[in-house]
PDB file of N, CA and C in Angstrom:
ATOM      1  N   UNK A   1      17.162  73.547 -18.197  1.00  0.00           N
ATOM      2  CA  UNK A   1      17.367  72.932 -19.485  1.00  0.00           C
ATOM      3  C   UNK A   1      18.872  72.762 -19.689  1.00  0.00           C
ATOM      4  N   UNK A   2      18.768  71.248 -20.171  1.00  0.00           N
ATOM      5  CA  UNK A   2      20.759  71.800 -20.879  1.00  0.00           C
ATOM      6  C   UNK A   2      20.761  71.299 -21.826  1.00  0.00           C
ATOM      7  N   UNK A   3      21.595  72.195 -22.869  1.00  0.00           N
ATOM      8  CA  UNK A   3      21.544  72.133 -24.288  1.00  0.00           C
ATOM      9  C   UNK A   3      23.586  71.484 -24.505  1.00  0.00           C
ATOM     10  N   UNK A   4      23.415  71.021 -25.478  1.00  0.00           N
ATOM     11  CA  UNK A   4      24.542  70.322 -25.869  1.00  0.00           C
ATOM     12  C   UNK A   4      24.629  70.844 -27.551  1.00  0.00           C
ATOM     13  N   UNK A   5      25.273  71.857 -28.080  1.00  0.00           N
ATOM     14  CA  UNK A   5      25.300  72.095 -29.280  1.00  0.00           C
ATOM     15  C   UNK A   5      26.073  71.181 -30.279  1.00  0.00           C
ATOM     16  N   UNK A   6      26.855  70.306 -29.559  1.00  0.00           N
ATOM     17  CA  UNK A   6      27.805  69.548 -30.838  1.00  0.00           C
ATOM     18  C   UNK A   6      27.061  67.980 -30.618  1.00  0.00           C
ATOM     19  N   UNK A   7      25.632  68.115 -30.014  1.00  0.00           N
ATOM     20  CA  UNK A   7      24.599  66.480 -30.180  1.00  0.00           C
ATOM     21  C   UNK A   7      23.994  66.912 -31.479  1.00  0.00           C
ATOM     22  N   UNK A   8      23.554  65.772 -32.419  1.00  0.00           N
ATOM     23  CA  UNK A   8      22.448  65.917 -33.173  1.00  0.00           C
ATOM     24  C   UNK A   8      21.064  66.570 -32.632  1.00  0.00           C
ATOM     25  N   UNK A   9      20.731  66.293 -31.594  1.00  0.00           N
ATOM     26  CA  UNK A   9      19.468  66.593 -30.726  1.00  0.00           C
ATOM     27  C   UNK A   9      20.260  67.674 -29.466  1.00  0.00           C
ATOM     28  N   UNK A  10      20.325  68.894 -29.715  1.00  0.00           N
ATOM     29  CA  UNK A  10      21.276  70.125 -28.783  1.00  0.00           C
ATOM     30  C   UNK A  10      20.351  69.969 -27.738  1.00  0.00           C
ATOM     31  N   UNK A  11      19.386  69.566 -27.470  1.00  0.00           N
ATOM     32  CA  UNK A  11      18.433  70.121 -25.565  1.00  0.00           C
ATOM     33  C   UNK A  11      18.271  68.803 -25.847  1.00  0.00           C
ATOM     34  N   UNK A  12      19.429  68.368 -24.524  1.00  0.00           N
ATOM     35  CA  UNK A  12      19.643  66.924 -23.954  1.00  0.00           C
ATOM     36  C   UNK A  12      18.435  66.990 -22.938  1.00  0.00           C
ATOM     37  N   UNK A  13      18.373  67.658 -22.060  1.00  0.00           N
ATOM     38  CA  UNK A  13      17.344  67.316 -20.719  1.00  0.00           C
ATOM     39  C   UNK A  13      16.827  68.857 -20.322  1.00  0.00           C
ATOM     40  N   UNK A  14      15.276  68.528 -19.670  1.00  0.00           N
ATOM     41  CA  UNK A  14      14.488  69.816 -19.164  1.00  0.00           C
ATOM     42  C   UNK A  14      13.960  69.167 -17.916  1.00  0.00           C
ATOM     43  N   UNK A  15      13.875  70.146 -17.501  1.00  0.00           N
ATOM     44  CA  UNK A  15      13.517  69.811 -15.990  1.00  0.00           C
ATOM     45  C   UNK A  15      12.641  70.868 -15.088  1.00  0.00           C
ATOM     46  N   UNK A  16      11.511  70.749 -14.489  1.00  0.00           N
ATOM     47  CA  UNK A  16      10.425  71.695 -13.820  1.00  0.00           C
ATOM     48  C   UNK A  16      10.631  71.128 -12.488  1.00  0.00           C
ATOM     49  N   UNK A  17      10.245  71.875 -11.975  1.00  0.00           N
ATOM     50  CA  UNK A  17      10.055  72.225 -10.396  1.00  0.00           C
ATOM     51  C   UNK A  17       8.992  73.243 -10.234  1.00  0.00           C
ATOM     52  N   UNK A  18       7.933  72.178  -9.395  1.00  0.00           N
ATOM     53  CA  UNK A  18       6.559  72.812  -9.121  1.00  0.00           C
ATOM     54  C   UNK A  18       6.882  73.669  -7.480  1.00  0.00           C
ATOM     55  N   UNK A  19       5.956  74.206  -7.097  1.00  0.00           N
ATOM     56  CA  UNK A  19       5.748  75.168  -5.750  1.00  0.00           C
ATOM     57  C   UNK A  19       6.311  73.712  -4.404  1.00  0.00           C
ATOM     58  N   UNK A  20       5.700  72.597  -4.745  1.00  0.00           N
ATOM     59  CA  UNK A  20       5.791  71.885  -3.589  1.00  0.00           C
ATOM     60  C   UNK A  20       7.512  71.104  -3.492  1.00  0.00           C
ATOM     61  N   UNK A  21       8.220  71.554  -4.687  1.00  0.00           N
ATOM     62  CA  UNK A  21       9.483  70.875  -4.489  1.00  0.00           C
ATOM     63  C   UNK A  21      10.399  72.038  -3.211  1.00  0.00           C
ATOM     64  N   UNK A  22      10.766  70.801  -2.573  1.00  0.00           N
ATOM     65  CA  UNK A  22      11.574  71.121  -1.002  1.00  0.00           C
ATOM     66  C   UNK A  22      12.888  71.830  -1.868  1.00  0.00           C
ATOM     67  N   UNK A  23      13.919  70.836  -2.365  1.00  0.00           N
ATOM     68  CA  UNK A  23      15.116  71.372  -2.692  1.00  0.00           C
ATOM     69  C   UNK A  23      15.089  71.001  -4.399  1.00  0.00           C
ATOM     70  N   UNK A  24      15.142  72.308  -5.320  1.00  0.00           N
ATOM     71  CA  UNK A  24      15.428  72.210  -6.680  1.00  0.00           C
ATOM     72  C   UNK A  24      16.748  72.248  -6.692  1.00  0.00           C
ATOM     73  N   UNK A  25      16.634  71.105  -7.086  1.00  0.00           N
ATOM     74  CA  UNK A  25      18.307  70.411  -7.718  1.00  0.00           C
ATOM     75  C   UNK A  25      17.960  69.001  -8.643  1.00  0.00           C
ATOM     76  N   UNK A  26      18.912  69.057  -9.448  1.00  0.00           N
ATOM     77  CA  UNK A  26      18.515  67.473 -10.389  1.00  0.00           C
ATOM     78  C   UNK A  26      19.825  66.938 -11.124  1.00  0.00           C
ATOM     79  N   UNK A  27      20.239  65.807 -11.147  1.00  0.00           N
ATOM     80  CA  UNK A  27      21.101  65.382 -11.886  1.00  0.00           C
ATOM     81  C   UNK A  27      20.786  64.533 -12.820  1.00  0.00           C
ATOM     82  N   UNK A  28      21.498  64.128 -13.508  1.00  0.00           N
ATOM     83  CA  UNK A  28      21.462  63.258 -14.677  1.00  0.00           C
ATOM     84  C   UNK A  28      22.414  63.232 -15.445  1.00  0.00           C
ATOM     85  N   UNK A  29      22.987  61.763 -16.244  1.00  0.00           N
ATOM     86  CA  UNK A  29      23.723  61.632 -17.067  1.00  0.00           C
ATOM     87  C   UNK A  29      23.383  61.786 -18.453  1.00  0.00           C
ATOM     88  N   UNK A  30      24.198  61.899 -19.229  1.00  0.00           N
ATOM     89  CA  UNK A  30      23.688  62.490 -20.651  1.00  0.00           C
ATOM     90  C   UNK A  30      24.955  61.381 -21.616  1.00  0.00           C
ATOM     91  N   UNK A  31      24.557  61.438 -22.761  1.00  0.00           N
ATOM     92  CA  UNK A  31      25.605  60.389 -23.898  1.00  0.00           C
ATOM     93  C   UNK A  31      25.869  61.878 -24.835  1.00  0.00           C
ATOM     94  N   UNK A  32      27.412  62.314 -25.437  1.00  0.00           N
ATOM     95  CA  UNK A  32      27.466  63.414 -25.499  1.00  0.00           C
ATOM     96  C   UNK A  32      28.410  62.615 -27.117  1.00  0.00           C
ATOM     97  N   UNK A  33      28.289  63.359 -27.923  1.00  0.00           N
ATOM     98  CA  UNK A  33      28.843  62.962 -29.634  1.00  0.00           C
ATOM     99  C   UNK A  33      30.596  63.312 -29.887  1.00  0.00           C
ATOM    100  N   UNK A  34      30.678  64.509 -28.707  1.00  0.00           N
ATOM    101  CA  UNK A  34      31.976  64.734 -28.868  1.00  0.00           C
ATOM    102  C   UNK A  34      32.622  65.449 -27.681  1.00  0.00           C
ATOM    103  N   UNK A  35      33.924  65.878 -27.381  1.00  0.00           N
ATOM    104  CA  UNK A  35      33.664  66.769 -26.793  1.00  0.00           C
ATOM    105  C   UNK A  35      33.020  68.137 -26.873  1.00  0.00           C
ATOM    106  N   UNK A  36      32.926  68.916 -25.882  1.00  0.00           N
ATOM    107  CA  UNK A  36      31.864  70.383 -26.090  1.00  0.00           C
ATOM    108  C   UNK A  36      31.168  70.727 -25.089  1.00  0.00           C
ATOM    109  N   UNK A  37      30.933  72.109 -25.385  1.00  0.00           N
ATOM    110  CA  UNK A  37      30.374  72.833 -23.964  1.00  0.00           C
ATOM    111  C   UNK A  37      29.121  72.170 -23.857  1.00  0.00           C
ATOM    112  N   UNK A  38      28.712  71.898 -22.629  1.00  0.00           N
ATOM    113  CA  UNK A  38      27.210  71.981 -21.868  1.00  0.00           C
ATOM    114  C   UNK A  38      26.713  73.442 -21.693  1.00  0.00           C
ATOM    115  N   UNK A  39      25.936  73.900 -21.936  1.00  0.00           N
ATOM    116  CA  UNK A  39      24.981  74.645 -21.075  1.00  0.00           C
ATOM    117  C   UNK A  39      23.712  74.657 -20.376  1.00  0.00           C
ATOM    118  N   UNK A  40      23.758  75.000 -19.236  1.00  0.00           N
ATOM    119  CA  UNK A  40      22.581  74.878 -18.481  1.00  0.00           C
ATOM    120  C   UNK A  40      22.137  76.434 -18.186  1.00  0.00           C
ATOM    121  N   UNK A  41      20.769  76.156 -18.405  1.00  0.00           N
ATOM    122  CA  UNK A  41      19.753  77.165 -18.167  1.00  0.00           C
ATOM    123  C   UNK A  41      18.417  76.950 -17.245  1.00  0.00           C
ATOM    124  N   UNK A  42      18.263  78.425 -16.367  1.00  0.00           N
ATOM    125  CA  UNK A  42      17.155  78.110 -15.255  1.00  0.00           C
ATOM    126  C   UNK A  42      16.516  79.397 -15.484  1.00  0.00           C
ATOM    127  N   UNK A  43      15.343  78.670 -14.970  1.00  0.00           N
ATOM    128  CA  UNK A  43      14.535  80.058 -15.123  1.00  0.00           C
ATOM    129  C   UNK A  43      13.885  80.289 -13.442  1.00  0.00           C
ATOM    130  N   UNK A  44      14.171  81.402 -12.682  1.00  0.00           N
ATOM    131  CA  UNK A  44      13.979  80.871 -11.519  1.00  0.00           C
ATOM    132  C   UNK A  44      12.774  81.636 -11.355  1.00  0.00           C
ATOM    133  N   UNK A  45      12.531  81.948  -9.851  1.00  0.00           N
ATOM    134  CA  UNK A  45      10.924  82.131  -9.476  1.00  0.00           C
ATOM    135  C   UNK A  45      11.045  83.684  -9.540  1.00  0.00           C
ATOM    136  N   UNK A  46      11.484  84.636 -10.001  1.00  0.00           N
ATOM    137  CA  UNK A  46      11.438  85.758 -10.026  1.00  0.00           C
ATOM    138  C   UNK A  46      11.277  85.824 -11.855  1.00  0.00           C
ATOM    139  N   UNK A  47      11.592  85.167 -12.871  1.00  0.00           N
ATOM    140  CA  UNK A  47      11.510  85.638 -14.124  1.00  0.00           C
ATOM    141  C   UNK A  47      12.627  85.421 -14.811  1.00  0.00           C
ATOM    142  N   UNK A  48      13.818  85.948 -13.819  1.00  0.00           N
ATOM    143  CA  UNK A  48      14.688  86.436 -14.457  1.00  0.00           C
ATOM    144  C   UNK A  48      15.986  84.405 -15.253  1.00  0.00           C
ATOM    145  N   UNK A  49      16.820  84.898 -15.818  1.00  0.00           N
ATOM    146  CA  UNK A  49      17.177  83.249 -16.535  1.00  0.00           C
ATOM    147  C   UNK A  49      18.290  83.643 -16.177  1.00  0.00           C
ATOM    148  N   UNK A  50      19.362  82.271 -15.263  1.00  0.00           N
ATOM    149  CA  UNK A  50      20.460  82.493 -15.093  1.00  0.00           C
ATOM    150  C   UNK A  50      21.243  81.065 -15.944  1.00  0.00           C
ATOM    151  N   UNK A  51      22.622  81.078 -16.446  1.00  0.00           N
ATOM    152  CA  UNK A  51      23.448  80.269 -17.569  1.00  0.00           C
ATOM    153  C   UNK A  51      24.942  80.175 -16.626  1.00  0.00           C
ATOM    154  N   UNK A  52      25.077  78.356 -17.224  1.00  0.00           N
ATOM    155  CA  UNK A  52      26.535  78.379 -16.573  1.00  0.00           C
ATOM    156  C   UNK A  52      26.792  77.592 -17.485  1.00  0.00           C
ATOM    157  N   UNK A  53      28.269  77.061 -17.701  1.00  0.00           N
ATOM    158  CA  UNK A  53      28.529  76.306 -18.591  1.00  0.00           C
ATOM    159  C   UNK A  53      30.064  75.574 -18.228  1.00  0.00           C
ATOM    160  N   UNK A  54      30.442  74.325 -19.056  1.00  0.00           N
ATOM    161  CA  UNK A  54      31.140  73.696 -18.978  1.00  0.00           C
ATOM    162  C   UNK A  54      31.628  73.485 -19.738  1.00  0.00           C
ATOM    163  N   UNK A  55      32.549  72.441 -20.172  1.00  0.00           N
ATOM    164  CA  UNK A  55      33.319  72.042 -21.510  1.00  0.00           C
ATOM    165  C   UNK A  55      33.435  70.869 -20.783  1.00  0.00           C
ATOM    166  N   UNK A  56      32.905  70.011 -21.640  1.00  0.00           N
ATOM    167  CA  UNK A  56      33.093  68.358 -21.071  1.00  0.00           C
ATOM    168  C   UNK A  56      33.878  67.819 -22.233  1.00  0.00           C
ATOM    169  N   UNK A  57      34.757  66.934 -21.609  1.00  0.00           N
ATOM    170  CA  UNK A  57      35.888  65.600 -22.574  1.00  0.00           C
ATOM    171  C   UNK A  57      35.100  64.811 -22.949  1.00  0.00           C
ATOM    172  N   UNK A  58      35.082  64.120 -24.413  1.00  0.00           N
ATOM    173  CA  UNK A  58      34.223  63.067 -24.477  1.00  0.00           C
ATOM    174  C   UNK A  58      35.857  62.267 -24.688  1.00  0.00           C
ATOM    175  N   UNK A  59      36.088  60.861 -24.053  1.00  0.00           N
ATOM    176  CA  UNK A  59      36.836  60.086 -24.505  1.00  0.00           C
ATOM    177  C   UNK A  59      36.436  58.802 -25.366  1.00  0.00           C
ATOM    178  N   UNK A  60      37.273  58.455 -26.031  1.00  0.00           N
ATOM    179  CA  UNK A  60      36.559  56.436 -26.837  1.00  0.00           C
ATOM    180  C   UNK A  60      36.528  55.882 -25.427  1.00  0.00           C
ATOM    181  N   UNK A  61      35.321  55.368 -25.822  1.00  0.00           N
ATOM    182  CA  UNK A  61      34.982  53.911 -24.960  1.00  0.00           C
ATOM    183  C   UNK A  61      34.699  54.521 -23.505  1.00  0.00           C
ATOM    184  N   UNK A  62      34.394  55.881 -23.021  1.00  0.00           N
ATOM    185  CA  UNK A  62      34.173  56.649 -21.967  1.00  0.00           C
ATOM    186  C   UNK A  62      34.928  56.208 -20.797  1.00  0.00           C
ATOM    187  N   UNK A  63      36.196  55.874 -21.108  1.00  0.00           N
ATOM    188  CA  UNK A  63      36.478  54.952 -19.513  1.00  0.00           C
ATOM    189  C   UNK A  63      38.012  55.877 -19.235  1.00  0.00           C
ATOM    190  N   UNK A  64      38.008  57.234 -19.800  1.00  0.00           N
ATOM    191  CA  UNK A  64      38.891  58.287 -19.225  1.00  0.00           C
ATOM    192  C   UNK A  64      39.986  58.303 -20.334  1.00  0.00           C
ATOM    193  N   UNK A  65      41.439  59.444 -20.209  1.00  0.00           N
ATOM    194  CA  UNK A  65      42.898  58.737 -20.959  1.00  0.00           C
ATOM    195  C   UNK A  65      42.110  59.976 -21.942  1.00  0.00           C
TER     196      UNK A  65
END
């Protein structure tokens, strides 16, 4: 899951992985309101939930600067 706390809608994207997926990994782009941390959350095959996080730039007009 990754949650975006400074979106109107904070859980941008979720994502499952059944028994038959080869390699769990997933990307995706997201439209973000400002800058602000990402967090991502997994829940892996033992139970246990591991968290990492980022701080992403939002710039005008997304084209960097």
């Amino acid at each position: 899951m990754l949650l975006a706390a400074g979106n109107p809608e904070p859980a941008v994207a979720t994502f499952v992985f059944g028994p038959a997926a080869g390699s769990q990994m997933a990307a995706t782009r997201i439209r973000l309101a400002k800058t602000q941390e990402v967090v991502a959350l997994a829940k892996m095959a033992d139970g246990s939930i591991v968290q990492t996080s980022a701080t992403v730039k939002v710039t005008i007009g997304g084209c960097g600067g």
